[in-house]
N, C-alpha and C. Protein backbone atom coordinates (compact mmCIF):
# COMPACT_ATOMS: atom_id res chain seq x y z
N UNK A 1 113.97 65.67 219.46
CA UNK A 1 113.47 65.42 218.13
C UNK A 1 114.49 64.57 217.37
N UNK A 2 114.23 63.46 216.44
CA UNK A 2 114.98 62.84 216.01
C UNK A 2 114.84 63.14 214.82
N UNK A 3 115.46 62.90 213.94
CA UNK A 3 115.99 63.21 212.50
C UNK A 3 116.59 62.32 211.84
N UNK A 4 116.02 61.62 210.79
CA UNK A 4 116.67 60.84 209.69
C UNK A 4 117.60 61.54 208.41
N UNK A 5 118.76 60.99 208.01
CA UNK A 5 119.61 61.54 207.19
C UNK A 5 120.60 60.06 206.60
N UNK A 6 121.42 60.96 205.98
CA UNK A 6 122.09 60.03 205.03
C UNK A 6 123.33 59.79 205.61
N UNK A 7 123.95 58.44 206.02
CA UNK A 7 124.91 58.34 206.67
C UNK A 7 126.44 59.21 206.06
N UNK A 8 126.43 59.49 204.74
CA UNK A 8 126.99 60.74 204.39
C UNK A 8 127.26 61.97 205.13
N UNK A 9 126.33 62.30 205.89
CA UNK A 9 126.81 63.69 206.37
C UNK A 9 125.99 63.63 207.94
N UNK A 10 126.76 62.52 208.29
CA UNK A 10 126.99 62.42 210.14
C UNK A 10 128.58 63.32 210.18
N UNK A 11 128.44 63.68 211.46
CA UNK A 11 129.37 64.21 212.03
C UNK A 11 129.90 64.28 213.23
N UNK A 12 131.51 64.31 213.70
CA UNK A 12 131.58 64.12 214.81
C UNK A 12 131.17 64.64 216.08
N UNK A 13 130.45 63.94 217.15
CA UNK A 13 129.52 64.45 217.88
C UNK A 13 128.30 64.25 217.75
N UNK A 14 128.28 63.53 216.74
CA UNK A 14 126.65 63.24 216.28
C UNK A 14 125.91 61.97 217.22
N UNK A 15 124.90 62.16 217.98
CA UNK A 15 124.12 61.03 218.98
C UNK A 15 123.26 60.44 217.79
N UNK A 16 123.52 59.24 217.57
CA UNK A 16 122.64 58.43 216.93
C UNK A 16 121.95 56.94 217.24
N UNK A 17 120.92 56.84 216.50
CA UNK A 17 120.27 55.19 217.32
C UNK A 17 120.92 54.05 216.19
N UNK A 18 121.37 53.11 217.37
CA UNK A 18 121.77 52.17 216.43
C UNK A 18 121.26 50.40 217.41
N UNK A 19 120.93 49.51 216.60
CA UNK A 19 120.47 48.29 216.90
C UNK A 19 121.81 47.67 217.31
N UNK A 20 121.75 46.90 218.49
CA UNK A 20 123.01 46.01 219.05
C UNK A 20 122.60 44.85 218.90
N UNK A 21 123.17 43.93 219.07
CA UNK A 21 122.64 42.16 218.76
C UNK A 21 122.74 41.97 220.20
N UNK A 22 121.27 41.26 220.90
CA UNK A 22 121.28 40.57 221.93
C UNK A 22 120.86 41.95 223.10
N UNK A 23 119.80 43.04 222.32
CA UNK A 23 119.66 43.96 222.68
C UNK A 23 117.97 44.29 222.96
N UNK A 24 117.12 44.44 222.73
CA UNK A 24 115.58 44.34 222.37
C UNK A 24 114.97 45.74 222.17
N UNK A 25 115.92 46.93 222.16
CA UNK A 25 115.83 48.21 221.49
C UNK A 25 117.27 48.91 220.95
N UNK A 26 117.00 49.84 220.60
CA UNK A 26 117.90 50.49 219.94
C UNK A 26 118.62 51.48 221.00
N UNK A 27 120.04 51.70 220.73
CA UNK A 27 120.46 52.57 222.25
C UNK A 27 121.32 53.52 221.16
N UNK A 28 121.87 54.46 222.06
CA UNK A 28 122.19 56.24 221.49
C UNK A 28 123.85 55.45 221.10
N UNK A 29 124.48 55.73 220.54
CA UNK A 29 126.30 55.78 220.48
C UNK A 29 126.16 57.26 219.62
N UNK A 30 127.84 57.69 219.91
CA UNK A 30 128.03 59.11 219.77
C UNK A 30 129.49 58.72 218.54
N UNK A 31 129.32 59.25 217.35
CA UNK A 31 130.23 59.55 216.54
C UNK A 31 131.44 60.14 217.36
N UNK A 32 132.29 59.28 217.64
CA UNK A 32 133.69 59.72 218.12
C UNK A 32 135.01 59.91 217.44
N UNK A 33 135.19 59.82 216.32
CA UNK A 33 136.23 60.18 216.05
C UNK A 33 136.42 60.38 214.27
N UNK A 34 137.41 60.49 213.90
CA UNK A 34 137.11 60.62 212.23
C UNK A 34 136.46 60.14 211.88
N UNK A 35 135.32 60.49 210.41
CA UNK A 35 134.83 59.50 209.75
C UNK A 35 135.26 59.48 208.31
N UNK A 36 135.57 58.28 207.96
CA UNK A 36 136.40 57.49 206.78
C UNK A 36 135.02 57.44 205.75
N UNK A 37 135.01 58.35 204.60
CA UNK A 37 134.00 58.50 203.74
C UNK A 37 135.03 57.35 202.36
N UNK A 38 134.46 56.60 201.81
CA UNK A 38 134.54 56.01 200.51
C UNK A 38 133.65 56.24 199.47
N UNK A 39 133.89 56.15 198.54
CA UNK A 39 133.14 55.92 197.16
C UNK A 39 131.63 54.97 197.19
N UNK A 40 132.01 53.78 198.25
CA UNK A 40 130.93 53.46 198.09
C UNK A 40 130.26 52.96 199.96
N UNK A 41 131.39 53.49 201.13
CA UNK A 41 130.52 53.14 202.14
C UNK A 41 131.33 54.46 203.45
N UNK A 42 130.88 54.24 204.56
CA UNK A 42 130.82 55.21 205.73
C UNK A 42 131.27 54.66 206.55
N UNK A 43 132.21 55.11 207.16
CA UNK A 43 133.39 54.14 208.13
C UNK A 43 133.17 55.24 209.74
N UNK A 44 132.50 54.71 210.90
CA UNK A 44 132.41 55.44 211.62
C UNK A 44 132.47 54.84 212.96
N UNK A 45 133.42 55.69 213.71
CA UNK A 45 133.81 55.20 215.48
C UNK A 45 133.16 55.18 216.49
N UNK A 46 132.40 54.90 217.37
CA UNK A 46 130.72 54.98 217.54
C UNK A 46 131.00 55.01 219.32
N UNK A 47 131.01 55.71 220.45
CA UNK A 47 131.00 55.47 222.02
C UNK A 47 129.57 55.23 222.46
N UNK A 48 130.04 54.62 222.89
CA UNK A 48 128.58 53.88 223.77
C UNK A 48 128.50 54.05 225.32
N UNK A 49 128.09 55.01 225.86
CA UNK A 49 128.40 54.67 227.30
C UNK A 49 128.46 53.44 227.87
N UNK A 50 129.45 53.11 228.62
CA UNK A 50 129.34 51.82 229.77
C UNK A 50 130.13 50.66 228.49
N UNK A 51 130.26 51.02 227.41
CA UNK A 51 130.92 49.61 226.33
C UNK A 51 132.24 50.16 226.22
N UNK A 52 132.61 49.24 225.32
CA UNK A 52 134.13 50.08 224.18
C UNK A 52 133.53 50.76 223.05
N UNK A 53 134.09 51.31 222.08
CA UNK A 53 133.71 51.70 221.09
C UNK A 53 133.73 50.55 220.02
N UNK A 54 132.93 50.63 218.93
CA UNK A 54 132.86 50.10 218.09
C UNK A 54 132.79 50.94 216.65
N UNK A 55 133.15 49.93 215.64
CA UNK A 55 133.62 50.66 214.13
C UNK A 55 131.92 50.25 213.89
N UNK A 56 131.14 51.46 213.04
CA UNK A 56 130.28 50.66 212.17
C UNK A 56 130.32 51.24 210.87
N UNK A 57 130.09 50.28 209.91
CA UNK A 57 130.44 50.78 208.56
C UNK A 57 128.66 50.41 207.87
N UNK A 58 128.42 51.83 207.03
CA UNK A 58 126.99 51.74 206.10
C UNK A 58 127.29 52.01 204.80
N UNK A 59 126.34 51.49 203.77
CA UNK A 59 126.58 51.63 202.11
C UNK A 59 125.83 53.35 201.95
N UNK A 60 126.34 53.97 201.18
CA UNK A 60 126.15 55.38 201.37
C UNK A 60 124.97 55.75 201.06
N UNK A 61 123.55 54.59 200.57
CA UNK A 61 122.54 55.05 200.52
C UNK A 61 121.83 54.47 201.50
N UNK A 62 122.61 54.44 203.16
CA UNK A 62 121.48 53.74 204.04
C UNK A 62 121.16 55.04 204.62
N UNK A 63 120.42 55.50 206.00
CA UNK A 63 119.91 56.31 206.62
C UNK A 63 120.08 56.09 207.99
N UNK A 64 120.59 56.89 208.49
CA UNK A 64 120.51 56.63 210.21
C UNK A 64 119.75 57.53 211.00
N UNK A 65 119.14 57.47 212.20
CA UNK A 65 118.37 58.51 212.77
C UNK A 65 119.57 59.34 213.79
N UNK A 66 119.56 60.11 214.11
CA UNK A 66 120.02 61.62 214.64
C UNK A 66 119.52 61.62 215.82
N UNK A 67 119.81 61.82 216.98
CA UNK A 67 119.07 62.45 218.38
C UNK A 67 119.17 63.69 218.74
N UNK A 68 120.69 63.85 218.60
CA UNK A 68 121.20 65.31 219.00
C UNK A 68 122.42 65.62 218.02
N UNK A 69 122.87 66.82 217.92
CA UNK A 69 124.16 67.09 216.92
C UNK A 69 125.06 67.37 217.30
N UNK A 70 126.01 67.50 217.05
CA UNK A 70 127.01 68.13 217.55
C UNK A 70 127.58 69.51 218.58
């Protein structure tokens, strides 16, 4: 079951869908490591099986979908 929420209150361990460039669906990365909350955005370390990790940063009123939790 997937679940939409506020990139606010992801957490580490969190499986989420995210769009890659040069991709033609959306694939799972897993919240890996601290996440850097600001005033006005969401700073988060993202594993991807089979990639490196990547930083992605959202404005605190975007929404991301959920797969699994922690």
């Amino acid at each position: 079951m997937a679940l939409d929420v506020a990139v606010q209150r992801l957490l580490i361990g969190d499986v989420i869908l995210i769009d890659m460039p040069g991709r033609g669906e959306q694939i799972e990365a897993t919240v890996s490591r601290d996440i850097e909350r600001t005033d006005r955005s969401v700073r988060v370390t993202l594993r991807i099986q089979g990639s490196d990790d990547l930083v992605r940063e959202w404005a605190l009123d975007e929404m991301v979908t959920i797969v699994r939790g922690p």
